[in-house]
N, C-alpha and C. Protein backbone atom coordinates (compact mmCIF):
# COMPACT_ATOMS: atom_id res chain seq x y z
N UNK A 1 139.11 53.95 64.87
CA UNK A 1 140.32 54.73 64.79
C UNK A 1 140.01 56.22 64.87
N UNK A 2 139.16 56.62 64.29
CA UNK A 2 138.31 58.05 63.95
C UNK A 2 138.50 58.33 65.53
N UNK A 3 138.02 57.86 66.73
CA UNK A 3 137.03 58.12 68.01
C UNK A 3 138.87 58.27 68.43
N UNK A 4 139.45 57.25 68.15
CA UNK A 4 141.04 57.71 68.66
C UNK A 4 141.60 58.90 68.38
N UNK A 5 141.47 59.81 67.35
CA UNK A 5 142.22 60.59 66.68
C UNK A 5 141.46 62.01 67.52
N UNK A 6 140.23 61.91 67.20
CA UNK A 6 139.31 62.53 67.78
C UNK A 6 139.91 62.86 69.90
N UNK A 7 140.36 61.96 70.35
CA UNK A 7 140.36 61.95 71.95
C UNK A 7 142.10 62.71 72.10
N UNK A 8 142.62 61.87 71.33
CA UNK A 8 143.84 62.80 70.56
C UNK A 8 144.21 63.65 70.73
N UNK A 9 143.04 64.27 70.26
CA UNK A 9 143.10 65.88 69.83
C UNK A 9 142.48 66.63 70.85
N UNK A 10 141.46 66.19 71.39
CA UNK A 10 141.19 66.87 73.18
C UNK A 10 141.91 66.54 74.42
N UNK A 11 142.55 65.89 74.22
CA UNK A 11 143.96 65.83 74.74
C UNK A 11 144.39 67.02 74.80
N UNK A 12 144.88 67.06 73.56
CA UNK A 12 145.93 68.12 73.16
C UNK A 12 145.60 69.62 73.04
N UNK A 13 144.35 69.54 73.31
CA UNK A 13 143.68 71.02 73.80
C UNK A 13 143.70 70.90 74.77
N UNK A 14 143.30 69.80 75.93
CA UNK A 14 143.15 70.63 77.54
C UNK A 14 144.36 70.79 77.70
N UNK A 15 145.75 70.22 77.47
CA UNK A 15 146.51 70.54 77.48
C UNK A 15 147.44 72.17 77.03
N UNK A 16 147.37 71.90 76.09
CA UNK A 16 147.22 73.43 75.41
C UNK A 16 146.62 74.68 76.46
N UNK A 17 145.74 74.42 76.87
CA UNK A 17 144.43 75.25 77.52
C UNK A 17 145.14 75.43 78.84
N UNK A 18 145.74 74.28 79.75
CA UNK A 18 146.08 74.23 80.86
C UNK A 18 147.80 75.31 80.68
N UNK A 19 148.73 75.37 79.76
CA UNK A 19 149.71 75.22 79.51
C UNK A 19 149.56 76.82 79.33
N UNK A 20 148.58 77.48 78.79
CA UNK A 20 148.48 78.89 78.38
C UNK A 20 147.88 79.38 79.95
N UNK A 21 147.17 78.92 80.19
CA UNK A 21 146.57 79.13 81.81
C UNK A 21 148.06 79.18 82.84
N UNK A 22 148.85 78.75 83.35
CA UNK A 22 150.26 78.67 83.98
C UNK A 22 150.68 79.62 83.25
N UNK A 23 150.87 79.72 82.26
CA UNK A 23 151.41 80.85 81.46
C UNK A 23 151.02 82.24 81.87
N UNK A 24 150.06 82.57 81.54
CA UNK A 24 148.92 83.47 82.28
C UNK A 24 149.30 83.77 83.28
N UNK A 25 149.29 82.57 84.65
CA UNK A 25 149.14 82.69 85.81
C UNK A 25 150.75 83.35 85.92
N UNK A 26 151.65 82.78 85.71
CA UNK A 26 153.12 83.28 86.01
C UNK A 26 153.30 84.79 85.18
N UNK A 27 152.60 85.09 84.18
CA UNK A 27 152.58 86.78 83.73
C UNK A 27 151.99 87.70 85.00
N UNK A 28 150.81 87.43 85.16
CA UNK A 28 149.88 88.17 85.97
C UNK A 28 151.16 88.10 87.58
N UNK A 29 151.63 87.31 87.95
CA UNK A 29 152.59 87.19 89.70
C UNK A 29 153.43 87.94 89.10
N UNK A 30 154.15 88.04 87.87
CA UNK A 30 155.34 88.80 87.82
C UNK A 30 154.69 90.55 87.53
N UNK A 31 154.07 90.50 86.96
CA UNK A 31 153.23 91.70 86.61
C UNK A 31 152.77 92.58 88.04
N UNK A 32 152.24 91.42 88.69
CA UNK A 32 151.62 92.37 90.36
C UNK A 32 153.03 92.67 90.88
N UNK A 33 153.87 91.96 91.25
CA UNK A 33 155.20 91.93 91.69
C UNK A 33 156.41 93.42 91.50
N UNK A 34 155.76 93.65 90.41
CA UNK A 34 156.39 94.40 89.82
C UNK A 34 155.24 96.08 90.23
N UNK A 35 154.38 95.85 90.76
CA UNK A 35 153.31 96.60 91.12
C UNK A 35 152.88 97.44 89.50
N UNK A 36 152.67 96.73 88.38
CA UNK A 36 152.29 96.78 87.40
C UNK A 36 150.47 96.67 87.11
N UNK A 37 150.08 97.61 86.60
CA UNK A 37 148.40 97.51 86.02
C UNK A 37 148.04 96.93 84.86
N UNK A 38 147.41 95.64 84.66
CA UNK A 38 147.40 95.38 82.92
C UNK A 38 147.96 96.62 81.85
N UNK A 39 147.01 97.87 82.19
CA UNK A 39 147.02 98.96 81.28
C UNK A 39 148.69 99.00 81.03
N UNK A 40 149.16 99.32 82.26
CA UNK A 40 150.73 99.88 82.37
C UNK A 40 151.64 98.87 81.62
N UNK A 41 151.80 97.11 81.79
CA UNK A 41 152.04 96.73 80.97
C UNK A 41 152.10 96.64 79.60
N UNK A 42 150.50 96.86 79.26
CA UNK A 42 149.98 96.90 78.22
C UNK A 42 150.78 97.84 76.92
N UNK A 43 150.58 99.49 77.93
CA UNK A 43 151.70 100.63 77.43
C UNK A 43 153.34 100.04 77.04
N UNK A 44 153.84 99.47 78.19
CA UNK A 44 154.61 99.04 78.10
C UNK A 44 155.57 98.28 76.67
N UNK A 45 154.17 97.42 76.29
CA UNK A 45 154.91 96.24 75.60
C UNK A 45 154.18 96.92 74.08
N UNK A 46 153.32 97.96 74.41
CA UNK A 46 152.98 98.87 72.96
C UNK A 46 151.62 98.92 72.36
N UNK A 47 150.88 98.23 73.18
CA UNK A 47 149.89 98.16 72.81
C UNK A 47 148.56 99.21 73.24
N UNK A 48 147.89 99.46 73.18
CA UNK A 48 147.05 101.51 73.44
C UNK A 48 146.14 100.24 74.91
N UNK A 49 145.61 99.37 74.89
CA UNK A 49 145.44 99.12 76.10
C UNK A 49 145.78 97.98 77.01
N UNK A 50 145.09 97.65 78.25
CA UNK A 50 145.51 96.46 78.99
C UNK A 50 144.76 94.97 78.44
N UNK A 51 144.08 95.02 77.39
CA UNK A 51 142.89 94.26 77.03
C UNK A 51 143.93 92.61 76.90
N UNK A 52 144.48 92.97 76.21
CA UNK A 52 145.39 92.17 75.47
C UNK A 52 146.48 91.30 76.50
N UNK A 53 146.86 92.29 77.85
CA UNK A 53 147.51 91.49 78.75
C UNK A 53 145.99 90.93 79.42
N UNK A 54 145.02 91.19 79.64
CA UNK A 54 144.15 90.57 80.11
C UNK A 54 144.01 89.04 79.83
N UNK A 55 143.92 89.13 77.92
CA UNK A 55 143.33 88.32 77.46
C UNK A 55 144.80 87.38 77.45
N UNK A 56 145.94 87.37 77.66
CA UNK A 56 147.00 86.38 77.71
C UNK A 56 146.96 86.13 79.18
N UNK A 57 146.65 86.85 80.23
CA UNK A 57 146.71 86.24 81.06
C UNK A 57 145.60 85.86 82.28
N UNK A 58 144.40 85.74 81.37
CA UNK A 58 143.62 84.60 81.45
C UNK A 58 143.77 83.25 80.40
N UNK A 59 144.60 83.49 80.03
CA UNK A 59 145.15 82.20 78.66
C UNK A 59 143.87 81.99 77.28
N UNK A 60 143.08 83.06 77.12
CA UNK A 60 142.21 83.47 76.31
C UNK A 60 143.50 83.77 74.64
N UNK A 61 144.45 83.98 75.08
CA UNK A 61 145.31 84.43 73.73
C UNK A 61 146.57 83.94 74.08
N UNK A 62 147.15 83.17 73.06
CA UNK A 62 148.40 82.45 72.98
C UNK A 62 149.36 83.48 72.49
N UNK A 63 150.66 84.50 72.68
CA UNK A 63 151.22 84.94 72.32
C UNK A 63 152.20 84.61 71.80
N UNK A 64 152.64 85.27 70.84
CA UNK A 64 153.80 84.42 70.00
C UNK A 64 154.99 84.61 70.63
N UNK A 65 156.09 83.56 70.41
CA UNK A 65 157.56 83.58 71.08
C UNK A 65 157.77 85.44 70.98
N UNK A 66 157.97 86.04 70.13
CA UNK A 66 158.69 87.20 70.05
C UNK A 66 157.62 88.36 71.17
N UNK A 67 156.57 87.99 71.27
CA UNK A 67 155.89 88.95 72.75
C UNK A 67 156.25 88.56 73.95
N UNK A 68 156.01 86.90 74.23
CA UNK A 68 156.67 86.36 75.29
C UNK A 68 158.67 86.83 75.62
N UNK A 69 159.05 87.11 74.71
CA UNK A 69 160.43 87.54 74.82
C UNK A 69 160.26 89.34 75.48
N UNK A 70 159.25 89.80 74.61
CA UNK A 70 159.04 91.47 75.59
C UNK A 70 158.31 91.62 76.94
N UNK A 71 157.76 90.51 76.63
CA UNK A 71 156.96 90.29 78.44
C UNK A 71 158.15 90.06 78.94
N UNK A 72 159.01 89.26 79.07
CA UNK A 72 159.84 88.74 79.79
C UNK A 72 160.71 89.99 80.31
N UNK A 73 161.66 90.30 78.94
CA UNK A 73 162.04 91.94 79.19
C UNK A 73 161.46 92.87 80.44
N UNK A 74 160.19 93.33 80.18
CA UNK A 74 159.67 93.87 80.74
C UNK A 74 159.46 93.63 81.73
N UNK A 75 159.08 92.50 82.73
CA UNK A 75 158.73 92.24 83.59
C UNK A 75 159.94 92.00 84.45
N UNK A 76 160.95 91.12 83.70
CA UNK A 76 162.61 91.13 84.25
C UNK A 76 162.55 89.82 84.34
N UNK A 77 161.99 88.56 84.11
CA UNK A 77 162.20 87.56 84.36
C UNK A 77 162.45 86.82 83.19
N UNK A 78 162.89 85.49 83.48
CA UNK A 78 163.66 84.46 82.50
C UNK A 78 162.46 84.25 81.29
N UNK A 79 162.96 84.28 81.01
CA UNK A 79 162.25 83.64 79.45
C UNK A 79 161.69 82.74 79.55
N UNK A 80 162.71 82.00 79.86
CA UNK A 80 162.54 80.21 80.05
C UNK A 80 160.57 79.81 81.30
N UNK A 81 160.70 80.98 82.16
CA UNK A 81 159.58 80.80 82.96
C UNK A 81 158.30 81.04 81.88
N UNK A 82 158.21 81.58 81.06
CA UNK A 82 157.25 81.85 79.95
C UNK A 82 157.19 80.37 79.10
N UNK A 83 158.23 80.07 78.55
CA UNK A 83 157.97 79.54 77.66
C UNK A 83 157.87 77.38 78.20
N UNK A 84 158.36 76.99 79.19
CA UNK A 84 158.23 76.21 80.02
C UNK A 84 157.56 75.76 80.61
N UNK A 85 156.23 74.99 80.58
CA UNK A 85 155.16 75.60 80.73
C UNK A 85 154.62 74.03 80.30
C-alpha cells in the first residue's frame, strides 16, 4: 500500500510540475506579446526585479491566486488562462 501512496504522490508532482510549466509558458507569450522585459513586468507587478517573473515562468515558483490575478491585469488577459491549467 506504502509503494501506492508513494506513486500517488509523483503523480501528483509531475503533474503539478507540468501544470506550473503551461502556466509559465502562457505568462512568458502574453508578456512578449505585449513587448514586455521580465524586468518591466517585474516593475510592473512591484517587485525591484525580473527574477521572480523569471522564476514563475520557468514554473520554478507557484504564485499565489492574488499575483496570478495582477499578472493577468497587467498583461490584459483572462484570468481564467492562468489559472486553467
Amino acid at each position: 500500500m506504502r509503494d501506492g501512496i508513494l506513486a500517488l504522490h509523483e503523480i501528483r508532482a509531475d503533474q503539478r510540475a507540468a501544470a506550473s510549466a503551461l502556466r509559465g509558458h502562457r505568462i512568458r507569450t502574453a508578456r512578449e506579446a505585449r513587448g514586455l522585459t521580465q524586468e518591466q513586468l517585474g516593475l510592473a507587478m512591484g517587485y525591484t526585479t525580473g527574477s521572480a517573473i523569471s522564476q514563475i515562468e520557468r514554473g520554478a515558483r507557484n504564485p499565489k491566486l492574488e499575483t496570478l490575478r495582477r499578472l493577468a491585469v497587467v498583461l490584459m488577459i483572462d484570468l481564467r488562462e492562468l489559472i486553467d491549467v
